[in-house]
N, C-alpha and C. Protein backbone atom coordinates (compact mmCIF):
# COMPACT_ATOMS: atom_id res chain seq x y z
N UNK A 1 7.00 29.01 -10.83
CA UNK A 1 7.83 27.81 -10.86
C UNK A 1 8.30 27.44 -9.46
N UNK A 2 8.91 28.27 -8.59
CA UNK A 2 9.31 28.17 -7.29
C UNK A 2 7.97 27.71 -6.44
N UNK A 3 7.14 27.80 -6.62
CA UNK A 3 5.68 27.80 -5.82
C UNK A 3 5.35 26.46 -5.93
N UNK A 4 5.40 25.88 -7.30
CA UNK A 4 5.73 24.77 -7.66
C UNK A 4 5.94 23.67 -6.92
N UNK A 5 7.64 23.74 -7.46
CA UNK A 5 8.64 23.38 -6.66
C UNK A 5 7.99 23.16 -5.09
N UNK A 6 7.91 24.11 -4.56
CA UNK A 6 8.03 24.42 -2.85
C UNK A 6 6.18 23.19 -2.51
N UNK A 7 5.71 22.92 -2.80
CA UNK A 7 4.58 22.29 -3.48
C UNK A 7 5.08 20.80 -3.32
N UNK A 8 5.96 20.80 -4.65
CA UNK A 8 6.12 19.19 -4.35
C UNK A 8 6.92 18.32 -3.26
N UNK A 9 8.12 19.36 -3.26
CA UNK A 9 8.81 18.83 -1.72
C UNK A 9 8.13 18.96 -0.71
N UNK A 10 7.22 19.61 -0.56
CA UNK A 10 6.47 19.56 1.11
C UNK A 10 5.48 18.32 0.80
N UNK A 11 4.74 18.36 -0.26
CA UNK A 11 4.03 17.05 -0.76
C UNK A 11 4.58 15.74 -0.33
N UNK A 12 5.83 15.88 -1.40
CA UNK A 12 6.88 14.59 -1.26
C UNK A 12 7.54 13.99 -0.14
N UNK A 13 8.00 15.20 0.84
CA UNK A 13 8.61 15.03 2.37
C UNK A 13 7.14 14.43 3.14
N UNK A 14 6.32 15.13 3.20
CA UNK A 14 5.26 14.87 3.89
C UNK A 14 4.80 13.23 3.36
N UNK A 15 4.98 12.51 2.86
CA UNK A 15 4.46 11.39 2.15
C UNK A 15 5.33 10.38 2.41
N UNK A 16 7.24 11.05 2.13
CA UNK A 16 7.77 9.86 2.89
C UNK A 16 7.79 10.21 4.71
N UNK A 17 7.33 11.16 5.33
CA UNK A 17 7.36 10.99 6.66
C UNK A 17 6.31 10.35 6.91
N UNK A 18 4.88 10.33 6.41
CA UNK A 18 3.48 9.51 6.85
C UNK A 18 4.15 7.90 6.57
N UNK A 19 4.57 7.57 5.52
CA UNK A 19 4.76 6.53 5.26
C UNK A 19 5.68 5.63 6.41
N UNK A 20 6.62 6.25 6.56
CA UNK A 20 7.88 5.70 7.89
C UNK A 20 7.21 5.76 9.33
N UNK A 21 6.38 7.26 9.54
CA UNK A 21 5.76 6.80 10.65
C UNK A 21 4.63 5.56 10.73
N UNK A 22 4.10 5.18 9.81
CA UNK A 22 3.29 4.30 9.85
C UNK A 22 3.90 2.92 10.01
N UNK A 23 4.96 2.92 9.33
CA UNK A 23 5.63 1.77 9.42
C UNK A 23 5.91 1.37 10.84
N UNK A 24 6.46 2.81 11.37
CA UNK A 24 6.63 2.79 12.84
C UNK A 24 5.77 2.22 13.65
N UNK A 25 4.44 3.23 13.76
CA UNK A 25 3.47 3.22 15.07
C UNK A 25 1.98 2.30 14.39
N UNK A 26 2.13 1.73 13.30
CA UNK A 26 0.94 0.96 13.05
C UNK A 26 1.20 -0.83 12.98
N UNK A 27 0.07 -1.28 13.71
CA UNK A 27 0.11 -2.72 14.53
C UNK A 27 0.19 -3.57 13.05
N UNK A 28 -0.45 -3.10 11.88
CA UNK A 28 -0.61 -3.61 11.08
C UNK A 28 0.62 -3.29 10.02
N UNK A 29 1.05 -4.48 10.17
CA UNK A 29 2.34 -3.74 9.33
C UNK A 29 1.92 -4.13 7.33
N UNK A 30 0.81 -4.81 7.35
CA UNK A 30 0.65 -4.40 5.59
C UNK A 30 0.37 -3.19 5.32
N UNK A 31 -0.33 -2.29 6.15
CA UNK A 31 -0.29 -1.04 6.20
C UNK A 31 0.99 -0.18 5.81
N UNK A 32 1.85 -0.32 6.42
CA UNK A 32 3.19 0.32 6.05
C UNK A 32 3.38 -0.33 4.88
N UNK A 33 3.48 -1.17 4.40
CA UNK A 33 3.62 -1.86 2.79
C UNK A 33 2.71 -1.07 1.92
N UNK A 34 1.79 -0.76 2.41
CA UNK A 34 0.54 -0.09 1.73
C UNK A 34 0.80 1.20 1.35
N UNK A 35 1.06 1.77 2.48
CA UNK A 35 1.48 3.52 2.21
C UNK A 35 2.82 3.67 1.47
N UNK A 36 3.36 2.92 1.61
CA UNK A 36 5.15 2.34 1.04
C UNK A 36 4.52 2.50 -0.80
N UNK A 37 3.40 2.60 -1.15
CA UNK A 37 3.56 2.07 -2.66
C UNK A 37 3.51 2.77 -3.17
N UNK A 38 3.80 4.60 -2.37
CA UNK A 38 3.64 5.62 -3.52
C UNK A 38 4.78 5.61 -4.20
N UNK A 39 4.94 5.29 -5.38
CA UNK A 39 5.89 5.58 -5.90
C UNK A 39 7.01 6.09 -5.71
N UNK A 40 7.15 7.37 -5.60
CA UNK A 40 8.43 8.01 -4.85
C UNK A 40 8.68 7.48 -3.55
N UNK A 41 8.02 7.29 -2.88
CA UNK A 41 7.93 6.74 -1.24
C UNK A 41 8.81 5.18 -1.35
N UNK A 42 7.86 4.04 -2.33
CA UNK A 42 8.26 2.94 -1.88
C UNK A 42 10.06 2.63 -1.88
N UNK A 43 10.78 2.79 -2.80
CA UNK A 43 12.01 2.99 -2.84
C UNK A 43 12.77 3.41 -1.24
N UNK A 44 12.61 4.88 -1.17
CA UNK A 44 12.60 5.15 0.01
C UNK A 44 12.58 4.74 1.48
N UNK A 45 11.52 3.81 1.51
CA UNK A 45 10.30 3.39 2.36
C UNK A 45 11.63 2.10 2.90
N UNK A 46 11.90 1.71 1.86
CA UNK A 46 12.51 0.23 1.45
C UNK A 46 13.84 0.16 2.29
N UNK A 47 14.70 1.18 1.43
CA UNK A 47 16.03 1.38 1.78
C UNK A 47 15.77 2.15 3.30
N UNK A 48 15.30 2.95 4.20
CA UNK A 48 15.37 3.35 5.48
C UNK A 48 15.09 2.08 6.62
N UNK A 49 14.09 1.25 6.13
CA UNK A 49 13.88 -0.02 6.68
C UNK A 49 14.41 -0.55 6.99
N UNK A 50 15.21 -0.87 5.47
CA UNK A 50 16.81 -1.82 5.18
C UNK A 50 17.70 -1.58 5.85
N UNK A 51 17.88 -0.51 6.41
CA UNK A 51 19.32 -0.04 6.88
C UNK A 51 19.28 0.05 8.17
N UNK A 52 17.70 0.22 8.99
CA UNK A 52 17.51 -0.03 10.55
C UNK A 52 16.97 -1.41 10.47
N UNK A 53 16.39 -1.69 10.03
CA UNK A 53 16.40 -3.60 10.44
C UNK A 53 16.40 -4.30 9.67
N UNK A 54 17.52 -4.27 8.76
CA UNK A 54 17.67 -5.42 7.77
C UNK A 54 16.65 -6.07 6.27
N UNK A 55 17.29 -6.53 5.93
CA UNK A 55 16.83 -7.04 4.66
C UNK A 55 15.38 -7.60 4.49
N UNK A 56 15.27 -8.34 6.25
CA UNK A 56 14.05 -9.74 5.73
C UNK A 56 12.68 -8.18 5.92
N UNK A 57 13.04 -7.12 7.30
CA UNK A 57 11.64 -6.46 7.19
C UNK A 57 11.79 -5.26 5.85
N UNK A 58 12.69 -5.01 5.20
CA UNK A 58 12.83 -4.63 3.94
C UNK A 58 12.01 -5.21 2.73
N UNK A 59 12.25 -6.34 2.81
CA UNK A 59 11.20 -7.11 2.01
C UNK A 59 10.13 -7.40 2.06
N UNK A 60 9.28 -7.73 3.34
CA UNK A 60 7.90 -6.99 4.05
C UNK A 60 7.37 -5.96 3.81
N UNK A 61 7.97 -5.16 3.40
CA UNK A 61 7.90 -3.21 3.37
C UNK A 61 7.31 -3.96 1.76
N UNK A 62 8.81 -4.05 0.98
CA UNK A 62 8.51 -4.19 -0.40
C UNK A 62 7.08 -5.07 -1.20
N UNK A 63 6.88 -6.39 0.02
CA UNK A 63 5.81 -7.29 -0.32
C UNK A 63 4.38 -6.42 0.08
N UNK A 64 4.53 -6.03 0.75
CA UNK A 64 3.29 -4.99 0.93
C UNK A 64 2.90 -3.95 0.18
N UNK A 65 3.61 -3.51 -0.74
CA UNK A 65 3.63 -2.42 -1.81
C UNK A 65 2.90 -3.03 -2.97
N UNK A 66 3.19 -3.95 -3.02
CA UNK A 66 2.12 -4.74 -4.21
C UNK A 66 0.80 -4.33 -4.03
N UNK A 67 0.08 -4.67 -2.57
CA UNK A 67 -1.19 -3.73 -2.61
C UNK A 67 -1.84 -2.53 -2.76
N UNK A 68 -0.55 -2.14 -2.32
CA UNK A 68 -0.43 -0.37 -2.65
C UNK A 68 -0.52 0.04 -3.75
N UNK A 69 -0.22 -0.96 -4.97
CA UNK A 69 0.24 -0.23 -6.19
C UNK A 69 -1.42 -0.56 -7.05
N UNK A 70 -1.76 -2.00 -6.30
CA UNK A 70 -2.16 -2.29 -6.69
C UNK A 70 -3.70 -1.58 -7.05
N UNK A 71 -3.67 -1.04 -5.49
CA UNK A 71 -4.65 -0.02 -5.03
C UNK A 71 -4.59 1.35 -6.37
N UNK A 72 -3.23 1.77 -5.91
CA UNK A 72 -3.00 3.00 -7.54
C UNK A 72 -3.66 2.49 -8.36
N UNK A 73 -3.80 1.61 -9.00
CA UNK A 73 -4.84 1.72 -10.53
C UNK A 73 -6.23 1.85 -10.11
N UNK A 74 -6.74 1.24 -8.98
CA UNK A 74 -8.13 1.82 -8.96
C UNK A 74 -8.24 3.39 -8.20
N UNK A 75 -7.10 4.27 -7.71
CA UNK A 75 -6.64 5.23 -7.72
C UNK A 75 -7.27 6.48 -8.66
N UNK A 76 -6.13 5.86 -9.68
CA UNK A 76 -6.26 6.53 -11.00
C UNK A 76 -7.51 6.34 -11.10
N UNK A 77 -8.30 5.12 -11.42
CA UNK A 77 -9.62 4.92 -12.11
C UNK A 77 -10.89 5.61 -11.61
N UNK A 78 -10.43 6.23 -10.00
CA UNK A 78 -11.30 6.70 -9.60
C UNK A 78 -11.25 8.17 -9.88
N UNK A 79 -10.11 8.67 -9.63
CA UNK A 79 -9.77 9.82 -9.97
C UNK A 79 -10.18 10.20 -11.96
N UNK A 80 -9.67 9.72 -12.27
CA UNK A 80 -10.07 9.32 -13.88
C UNK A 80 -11.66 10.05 -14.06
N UNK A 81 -12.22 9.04 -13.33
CA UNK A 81 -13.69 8.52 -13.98
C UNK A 81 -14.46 9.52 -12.99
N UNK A 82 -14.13 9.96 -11.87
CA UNK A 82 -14.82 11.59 -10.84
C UNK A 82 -14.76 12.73 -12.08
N UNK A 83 -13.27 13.15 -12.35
CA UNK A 83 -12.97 13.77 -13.07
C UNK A 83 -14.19 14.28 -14.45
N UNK A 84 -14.12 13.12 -15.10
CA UNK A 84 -14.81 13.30 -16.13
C UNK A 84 -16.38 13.26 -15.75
N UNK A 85 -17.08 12.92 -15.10
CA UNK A 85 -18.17 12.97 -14.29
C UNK A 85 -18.78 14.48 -13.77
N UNK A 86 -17.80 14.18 -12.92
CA UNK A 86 -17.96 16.13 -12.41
C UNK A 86 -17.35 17.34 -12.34
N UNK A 87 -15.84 16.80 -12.96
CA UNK A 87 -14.84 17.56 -13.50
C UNK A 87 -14.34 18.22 -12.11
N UNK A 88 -14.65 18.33 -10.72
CA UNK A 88 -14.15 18.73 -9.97
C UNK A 88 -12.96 17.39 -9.03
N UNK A 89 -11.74 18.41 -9.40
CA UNK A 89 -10.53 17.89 -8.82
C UNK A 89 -10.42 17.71 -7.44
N UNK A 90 -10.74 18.53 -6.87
CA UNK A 90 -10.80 18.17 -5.20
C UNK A 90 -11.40 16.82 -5.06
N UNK A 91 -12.69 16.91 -5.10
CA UNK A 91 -13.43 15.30 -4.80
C UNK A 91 -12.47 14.45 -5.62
N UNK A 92 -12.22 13.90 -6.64
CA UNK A 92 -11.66 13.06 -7.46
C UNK A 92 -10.80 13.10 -6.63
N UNK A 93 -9.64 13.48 -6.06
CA UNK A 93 -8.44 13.43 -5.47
C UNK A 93 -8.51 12.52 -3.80
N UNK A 94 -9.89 13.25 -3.51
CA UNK A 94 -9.98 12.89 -1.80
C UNK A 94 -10.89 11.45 -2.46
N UNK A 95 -11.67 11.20 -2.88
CA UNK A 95 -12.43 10.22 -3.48
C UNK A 95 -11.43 8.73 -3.87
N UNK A 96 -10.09 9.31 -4.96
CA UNK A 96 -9.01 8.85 -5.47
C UNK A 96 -8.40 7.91 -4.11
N UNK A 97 -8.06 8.75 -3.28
CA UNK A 97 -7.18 8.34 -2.38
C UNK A 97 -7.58 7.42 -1.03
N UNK A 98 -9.16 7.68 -0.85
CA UNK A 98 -10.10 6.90 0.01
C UNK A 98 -10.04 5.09 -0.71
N UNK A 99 -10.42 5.58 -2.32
CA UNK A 99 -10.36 4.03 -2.85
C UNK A 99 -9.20 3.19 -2.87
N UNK A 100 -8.34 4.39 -2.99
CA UNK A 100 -6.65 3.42 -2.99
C UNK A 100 -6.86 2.53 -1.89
N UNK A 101 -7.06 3.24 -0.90
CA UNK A 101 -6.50 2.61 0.66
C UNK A 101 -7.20 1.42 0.99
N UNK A 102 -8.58 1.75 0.18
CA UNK A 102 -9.76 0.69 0.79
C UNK A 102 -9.62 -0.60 0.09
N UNK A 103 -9.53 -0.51 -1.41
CA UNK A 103 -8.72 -1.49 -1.99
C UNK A 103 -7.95 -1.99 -1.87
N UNK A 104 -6.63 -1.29 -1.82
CA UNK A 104 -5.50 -1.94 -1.12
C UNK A 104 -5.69 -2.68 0.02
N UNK A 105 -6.16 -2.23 1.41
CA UNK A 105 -6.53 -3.17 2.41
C UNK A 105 -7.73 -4.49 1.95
N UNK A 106 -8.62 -4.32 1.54
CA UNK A 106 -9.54 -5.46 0.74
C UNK A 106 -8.42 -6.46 0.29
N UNK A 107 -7.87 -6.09 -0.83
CA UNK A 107 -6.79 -7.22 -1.54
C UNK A 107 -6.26 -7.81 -0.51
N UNK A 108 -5.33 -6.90 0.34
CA UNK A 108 -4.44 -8.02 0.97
C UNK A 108 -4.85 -8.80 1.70
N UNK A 109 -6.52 -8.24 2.74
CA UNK A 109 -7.02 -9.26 3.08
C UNK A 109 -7.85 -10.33 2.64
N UNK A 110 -8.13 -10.09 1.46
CA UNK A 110 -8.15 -11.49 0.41
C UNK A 110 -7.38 -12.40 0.20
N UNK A 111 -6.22 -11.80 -0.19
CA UNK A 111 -4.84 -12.82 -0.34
C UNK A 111 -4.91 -13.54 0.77
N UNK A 112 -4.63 -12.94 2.18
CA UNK A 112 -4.34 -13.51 3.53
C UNK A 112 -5.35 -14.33 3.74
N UNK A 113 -6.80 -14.49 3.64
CA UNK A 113 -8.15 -15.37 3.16
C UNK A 113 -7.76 -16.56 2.88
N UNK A 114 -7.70 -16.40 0.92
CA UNK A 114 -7.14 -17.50 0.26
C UNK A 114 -5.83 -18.11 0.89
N UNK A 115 -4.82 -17.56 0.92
CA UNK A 115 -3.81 -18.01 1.52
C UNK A 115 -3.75 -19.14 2.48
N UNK A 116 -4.67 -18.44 3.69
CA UNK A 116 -4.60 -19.24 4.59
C UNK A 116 -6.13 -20.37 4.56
N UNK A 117 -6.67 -19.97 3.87
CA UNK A 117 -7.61 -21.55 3.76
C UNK A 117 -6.81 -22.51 2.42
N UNK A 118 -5.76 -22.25 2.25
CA UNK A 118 -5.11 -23.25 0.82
C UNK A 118 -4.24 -23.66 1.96
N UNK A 119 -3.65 -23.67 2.56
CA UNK A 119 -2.99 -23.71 3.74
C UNK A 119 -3.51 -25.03 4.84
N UNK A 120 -5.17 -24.48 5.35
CA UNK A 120 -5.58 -25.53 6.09
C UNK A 120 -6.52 -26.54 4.97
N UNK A 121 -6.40 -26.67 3.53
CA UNK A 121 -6.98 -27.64 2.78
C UNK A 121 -5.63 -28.17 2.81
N UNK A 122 -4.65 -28.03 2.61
CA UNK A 122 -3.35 -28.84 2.16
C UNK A 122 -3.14 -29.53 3.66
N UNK A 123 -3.25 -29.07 4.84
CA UNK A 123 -3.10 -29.50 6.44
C UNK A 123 -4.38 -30.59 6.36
N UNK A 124 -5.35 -30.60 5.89
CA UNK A 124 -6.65 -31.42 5.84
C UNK A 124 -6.70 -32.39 5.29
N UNK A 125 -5.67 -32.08 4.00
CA UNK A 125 -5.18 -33.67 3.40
C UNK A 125 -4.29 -34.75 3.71
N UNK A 126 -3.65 -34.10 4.06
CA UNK A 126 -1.72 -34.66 4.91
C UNK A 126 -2.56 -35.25 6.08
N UNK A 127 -3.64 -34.62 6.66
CA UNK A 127 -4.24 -35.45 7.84
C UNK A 127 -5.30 -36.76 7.61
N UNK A 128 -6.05 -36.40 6.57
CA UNK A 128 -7.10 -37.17 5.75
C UNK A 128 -6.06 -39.01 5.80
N UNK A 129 -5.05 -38.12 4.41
CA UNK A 129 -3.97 -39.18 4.15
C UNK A 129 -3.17 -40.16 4.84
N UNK A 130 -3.25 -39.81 6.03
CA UNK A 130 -2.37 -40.62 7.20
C UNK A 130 -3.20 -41.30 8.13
N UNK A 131 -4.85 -41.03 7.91
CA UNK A 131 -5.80 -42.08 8.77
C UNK A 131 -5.74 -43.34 7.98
């Protein structure tokens, strides 16, 4: 039980320190939104943010977790579906956690894609409209 225990807090500590340093030293800050979405972490992630620079990059942290989480279900699905495949946990886990990340980054730079070409169609009309 203690072995356990001693297991998940080094797990857990180690997960919110990757997460904060990233927030820190990475250029890309959906990234820190990204790593922000482990569960136990994002909370965390949120409120340490919050309390050294305020609310608006608090909510950055938090808007970036959406990919993160989003990433978790194909997570699971990978982990899931290794699992039953080859039944070995190691790969499923390192496999699991490769797809999170890769997904997660894919999405958001999709969103940011769409986003910003709905952006210069709406700028294309307002300009269209005024010749």
């Amino acid at each position: 039980m203690y072995k356990d225990l001693l297991i998940r807090f080094i797990l857990g500590g180690a997960a919110v320190m990757v997460s904060y340093m990233i927030t820190i030293i990475s250029p890309w800050k959906i990234l820190a939104g990204i790593f922000a979405a482990f569960p136990a972490v994002m909370l965390t992630a949120v409120l340490m943010v919050g309390i050294a620079s305020g609310s608006k990059k608090a909510a950055k942290i938090a808007n970036g977790s959406v990919f993160g989480m989003i990433g978790g279900v194909v997570c699971v699905a990978t982990v899931w579906t290794v699992l039953q495949v080859s039944g070995n946990w190691t790969l499923s886990i390192v496999l699991g956690l490769m797809f999170w990340l890769g997904s997660s980054i894919i999405i958001s730079t999709l969103r940011d894609k769409i986003k910003n070409s709905v952006r210069v169609n709406i700028l294309s009309d307002i300009l269209v409209r005024h010749k």
